[in-house]
Protein backbone atom coordinates (compact mmCIF):
# COMPACT_ATOMS: atom_id res chain seq x y z
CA UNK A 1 -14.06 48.32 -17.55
CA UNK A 2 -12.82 45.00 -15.51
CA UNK A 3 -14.69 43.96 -12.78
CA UNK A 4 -12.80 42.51 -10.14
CA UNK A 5 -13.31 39.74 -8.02
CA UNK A 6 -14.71 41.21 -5.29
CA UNK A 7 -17.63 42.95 -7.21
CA UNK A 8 -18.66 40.28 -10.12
CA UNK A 9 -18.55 37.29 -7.77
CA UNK A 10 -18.39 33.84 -9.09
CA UNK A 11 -18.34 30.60 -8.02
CA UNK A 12 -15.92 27.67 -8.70
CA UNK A 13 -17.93 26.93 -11.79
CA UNK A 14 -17.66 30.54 -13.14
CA UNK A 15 -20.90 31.10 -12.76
CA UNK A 16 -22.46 34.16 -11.33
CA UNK A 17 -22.33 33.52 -7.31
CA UNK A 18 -25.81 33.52 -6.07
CA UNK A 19 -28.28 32.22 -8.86
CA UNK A 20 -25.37 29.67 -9.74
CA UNK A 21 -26.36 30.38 -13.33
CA UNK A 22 -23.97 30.36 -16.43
CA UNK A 23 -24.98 32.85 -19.45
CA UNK A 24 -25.73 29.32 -21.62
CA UNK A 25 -28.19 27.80 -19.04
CA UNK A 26 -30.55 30.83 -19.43
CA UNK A 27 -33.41 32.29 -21.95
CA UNK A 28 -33.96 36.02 -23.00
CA UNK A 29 -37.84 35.45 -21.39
CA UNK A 30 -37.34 35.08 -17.91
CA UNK A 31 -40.70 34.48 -15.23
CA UNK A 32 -39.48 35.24 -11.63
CA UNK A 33 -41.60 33.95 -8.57
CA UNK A 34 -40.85 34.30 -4.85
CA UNK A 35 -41.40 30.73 -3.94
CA UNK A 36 -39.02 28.07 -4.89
CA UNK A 37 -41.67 25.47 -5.23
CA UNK A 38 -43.64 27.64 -7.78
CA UNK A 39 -40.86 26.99 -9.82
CA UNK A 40 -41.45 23.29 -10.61
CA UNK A 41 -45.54 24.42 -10.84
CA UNK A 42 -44.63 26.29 -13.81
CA UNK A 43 -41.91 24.08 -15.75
CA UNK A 44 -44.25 21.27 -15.34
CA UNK A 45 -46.20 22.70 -17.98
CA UNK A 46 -42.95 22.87 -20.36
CA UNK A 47 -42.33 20.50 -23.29
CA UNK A 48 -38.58 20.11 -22.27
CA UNK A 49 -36.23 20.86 -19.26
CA UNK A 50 -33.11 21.36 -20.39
CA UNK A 51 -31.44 22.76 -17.05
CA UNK A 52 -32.49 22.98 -13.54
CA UNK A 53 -29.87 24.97 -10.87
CA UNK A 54 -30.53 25.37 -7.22
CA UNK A 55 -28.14 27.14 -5.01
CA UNK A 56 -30.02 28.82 -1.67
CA UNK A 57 -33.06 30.19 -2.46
CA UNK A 58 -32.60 30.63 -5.98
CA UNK A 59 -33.92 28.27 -7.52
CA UNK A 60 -33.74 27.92 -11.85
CA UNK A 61 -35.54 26.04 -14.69
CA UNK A 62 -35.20 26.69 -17.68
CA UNK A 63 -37.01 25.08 -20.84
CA UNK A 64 -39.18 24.90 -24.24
CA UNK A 65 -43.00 25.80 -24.02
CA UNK A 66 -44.86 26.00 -27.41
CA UNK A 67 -41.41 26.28 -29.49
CA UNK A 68 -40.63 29.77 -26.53
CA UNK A 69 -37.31 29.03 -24.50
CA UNK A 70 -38.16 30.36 -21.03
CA UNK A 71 -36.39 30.50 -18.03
CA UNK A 72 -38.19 30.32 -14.51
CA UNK A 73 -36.42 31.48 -11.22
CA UNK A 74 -37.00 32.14 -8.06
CA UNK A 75 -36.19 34.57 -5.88
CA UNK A 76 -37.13 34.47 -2.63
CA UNK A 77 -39.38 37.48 -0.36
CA UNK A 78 -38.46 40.92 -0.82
CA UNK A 79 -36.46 43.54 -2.57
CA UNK A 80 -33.34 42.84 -1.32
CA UNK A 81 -33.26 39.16 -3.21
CA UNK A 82 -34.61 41.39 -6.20
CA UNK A 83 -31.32 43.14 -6.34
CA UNK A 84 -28.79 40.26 -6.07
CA UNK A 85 -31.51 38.68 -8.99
CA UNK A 86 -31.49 41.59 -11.55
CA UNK A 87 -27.89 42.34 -11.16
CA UNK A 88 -26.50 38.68 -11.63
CA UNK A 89 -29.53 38.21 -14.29
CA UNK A 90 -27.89 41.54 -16.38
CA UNK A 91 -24.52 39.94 -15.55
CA UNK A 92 -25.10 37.12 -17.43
CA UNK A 93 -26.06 38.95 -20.70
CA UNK A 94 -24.28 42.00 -20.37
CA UNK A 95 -21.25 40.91 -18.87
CA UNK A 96 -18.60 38.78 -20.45
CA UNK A 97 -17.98 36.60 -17.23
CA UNK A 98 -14.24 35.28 -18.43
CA UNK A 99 -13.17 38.48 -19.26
CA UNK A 100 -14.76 40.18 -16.52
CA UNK A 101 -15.84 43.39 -18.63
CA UNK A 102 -18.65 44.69 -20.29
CA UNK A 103 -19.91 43.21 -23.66
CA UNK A 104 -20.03 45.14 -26.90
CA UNK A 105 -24.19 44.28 -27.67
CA UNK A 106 -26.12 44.76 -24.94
CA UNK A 107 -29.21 42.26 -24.56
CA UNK A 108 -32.35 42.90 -23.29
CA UNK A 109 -34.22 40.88 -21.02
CA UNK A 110 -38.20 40.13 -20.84
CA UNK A 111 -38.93 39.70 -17.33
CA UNK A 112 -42.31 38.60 -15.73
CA UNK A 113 -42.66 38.35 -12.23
CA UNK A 114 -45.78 35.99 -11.43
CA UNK A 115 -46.84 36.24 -8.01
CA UNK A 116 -49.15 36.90 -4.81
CA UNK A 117 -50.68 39.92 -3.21
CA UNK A 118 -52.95 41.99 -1.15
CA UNK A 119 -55.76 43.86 -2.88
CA UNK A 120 -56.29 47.77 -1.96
CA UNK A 121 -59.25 47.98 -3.90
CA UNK A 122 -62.71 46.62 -2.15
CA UNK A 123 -64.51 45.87 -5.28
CA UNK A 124 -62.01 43.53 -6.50
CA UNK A 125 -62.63 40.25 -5.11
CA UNK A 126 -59.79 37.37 -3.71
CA UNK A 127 -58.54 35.38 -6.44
CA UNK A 128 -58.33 38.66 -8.79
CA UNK A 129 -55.68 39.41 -11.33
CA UNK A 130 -53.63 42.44 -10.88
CA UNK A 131 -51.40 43.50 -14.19
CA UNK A 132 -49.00 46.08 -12.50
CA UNK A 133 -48.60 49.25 -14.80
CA UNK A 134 -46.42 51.23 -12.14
CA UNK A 135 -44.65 50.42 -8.88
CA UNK A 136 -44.94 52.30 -6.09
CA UNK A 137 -41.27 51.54 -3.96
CA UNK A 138 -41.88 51.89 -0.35
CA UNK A 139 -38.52 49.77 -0.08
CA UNK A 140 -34.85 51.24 -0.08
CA UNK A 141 -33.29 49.46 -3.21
CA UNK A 142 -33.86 51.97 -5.77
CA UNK A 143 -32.22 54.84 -3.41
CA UNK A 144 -28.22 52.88 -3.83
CA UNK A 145 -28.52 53.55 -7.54
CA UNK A 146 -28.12 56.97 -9.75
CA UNK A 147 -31.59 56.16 -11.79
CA UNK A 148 -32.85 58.93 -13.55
CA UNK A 149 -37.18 58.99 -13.11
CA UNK A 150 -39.08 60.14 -15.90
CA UNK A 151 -41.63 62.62 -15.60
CA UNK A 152 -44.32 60.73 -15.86
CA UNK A 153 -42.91 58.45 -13.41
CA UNK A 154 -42.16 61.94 -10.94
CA UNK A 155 -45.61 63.37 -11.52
CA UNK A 156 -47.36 60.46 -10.60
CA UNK A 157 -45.58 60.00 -7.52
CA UNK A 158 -46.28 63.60 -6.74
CA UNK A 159 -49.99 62.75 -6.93
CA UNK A 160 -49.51 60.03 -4.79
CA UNK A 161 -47.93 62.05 -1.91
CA UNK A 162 -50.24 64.67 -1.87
CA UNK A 163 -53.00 62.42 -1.57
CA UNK A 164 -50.77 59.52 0.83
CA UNK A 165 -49.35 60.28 4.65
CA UNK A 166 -45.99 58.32 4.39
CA UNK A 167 -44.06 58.19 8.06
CA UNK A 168 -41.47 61.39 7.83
CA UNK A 169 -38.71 58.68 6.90
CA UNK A 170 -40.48 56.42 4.46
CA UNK A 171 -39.10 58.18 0.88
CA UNK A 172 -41.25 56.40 -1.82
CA UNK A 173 -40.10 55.81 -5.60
CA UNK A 174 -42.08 55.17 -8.62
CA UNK A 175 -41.02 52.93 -11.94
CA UNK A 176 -43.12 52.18 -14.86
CA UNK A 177 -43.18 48.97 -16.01
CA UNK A 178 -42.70 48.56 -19.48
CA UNK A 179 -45.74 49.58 -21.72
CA UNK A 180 -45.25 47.11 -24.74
CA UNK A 181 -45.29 44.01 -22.47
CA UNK A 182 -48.07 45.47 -20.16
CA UNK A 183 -50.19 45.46 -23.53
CA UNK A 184 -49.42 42.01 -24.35
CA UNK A 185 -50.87 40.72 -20.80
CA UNK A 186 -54.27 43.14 -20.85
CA UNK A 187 -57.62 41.20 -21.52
CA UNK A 188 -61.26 40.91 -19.74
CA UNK A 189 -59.48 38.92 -17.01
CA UNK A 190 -56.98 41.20 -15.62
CA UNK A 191 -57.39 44.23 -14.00
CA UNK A 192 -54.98 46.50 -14.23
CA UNK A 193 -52.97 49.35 -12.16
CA UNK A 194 -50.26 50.42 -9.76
CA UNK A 195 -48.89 47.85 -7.37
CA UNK A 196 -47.56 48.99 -4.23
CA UNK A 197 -44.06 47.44 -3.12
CA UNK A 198 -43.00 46.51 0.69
CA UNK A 199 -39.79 45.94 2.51
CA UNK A 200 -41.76 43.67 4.74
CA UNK A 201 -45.29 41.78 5.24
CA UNK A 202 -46.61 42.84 8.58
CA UNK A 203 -45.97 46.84 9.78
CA UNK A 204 -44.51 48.03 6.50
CA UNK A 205 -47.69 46.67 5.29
CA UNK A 206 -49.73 48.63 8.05
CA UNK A 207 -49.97 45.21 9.78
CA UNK A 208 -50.07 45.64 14.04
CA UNK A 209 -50.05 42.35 16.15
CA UNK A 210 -47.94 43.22 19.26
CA UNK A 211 -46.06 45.74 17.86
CA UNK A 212 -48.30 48.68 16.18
CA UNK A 213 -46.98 49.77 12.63
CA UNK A 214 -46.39 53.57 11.94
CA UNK A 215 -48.60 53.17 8.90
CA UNK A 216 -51.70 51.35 10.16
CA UNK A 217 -54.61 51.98 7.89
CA UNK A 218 -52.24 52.88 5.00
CA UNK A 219 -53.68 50.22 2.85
CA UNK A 220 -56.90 52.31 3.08
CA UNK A 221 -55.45 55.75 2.23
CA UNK A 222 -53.41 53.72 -1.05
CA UNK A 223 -56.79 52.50 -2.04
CA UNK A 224 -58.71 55.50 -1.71
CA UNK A 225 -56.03 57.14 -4.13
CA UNK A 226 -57.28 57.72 -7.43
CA UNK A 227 -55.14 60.32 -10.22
CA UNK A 228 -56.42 60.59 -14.15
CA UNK A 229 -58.00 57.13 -13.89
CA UNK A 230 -54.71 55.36 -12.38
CA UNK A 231 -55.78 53.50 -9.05
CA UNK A 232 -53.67 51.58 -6.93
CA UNK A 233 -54.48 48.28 -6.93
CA UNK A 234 -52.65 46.19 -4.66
CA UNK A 235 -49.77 45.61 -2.00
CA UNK A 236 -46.96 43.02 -2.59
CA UNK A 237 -43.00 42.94 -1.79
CA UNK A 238 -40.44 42.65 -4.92
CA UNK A 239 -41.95 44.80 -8.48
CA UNK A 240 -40.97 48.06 -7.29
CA UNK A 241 -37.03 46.63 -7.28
CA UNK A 242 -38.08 44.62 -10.76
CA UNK A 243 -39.56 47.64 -12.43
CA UNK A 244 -36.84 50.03 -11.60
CA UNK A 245 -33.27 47.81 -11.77
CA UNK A 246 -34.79 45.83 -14.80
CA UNK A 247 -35.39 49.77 -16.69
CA UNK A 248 -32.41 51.07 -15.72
CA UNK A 249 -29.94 48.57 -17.24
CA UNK A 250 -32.30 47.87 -20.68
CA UNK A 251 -34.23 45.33 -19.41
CA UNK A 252 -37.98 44.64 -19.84
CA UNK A 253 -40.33 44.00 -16.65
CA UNK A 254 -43.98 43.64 -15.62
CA UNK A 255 -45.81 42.08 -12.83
CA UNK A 256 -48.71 39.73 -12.40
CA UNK A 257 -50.20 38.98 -9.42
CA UNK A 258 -53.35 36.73 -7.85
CA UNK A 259 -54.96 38.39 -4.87
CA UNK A 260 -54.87 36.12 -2.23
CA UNK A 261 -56.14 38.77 0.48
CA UNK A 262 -58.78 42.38 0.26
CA UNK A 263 -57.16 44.27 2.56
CA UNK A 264 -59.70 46.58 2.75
CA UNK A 265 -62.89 43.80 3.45
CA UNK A 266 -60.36 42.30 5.83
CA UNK A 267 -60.86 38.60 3.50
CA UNK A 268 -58.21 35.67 2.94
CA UNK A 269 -58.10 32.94 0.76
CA UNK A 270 -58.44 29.33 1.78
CA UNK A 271 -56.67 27.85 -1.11
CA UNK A 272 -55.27 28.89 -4.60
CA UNK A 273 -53.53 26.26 -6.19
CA UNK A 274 -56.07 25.99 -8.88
CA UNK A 275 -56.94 29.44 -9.55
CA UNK A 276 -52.52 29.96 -9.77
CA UNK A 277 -52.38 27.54 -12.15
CA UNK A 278 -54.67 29.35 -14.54
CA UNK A 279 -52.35 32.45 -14.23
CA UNK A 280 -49.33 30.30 -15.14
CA UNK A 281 -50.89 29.24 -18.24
CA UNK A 282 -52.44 32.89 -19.23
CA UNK A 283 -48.87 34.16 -18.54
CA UNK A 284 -47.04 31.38 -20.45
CA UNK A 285 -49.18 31.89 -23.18
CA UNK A 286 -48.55 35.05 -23.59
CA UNK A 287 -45.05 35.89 -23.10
């Protein structure tokens, strides 16, 4: 198959159009974070920068830590970045971007998304870790694509409904993360779980300021849920996307995240720069 123009964009460079990213400047391990200055935060720990692309929000470092190539990138808030990120990330693998068609070998990516959240359960305290297991999508992106759930993934979410009152047209999605990298981030520190996804921070979070969300008190209902052990852990905006994108074209994803609210005891942190830093370095050490 040829892609045309008008469907594998590029940019003057030839590289794909929004990451501005050419298939040589990245590495098969790939950290994603939502804000562009995290990006420097974790290739400051790197032995060696050998490229660094910004176009927009997207901004790209990759490097050597401890003889691993890894590439950091941001990508902005929210699922809809996620989508322009996974497909231009499997572009750049998959894709032979002079040729515009599909490569023979297919590669398969690592991907770690380090990042913030809310936590759903009360126990847990701010400045938690949260290992994501699942994704809960309360988000749209998922629905555009023809990806087959399996039935683990379908059962769970069935548990989840009967137990969750979603607004009539909220239609949630589950993905799995994948297993064998979930295993390789488990220890004493991190708890572990099923991270619900967002399209936004305030109602879609059950947030009301001057405008009351349909789904006030749904972090409370998502934290009460409990199914064969599996609790829901916490509320953020882009793994749901990740988890079920990354699966669908080969790729493998997982989330880790550092509470920086407790929903439930209505609790914020004051500052986290030191406690983020420690999750760089477990993550970097690990993947």
């Amino acid at each position: 198959m040829r892609y045309p123009a008008t469907e594998l964009v590029l940019d003057g460079n030839g590289a794909v159009y929004h990451l501005g990213l050419l298939p040589q400047q990245l590495a098969d391990q790939i950290i994603l974070v939502g804000d562009q200055d995290r990006v420097q935060k974790i290739s400051r720990f790197f032995d060696k920068i050998e490229h660094q692309v910004q176009h927009r929000e997207f901004v790209s470092h990759t490097g050597w830590y401890q003889q691993k190539r890894i590439t950091v990138l941001s990508t902005g808030i929210g699922t809809d970045n996620i989508d322009i990120c996974i497909q231009e990330l499997d572009a750049l693998v998959n894709i032979d971007l002079i040729n515009r068609s599909d490569k023979t070998e297919k590669k398969s990516l690592e991907i770690v998304r380090i990042g913030t959240c809310g936590i759903l359960q009360p126990a847990l305290p701010v400045h938690s870790w949260i290992l994501s297991t699942h994704a809960l999508g309360l988000d749209n992106v998922a629905h555009f694509y023809p990806i087959e759930f399996n039935q683990e993934e379908q059962q769970l979410l069935a548990s989840i409904n009967k137990q969750v009152s979603f607004p009539k047209n909220i239609i949630p999605y589950l993905s799995a993360a994948d297993l064998n990298l979930v295993d390789r981030f488990r220890s004493e520190k991190v708890n572990t779980g099923i991270t619900v996804t967002s399209s936004g921070f305030y109602g879609p979070q059950g947030r009301s300021l001057r405008m009351e969300s349909k789904m006030r008190n749904i972090h409370l209902q998502l934290g009460a849920f409990e199914s064969k052990e599996q609790k829901i852990m916490n509320f953020e905006m882009e793994s749901s996307a990740i988890f079920a994108l990354g699966k669908a074209l080969g790729h493998k994803c997982t989330t880790l995240c550092l509470g920086v609210a407790n929903r439930p005891l209505e609790e914020f942190s004051t500052g986290i720069d030191k406690e983020m830093d420690a999750l760089i370095k477990y993550v970097l050490d690990r993947i």
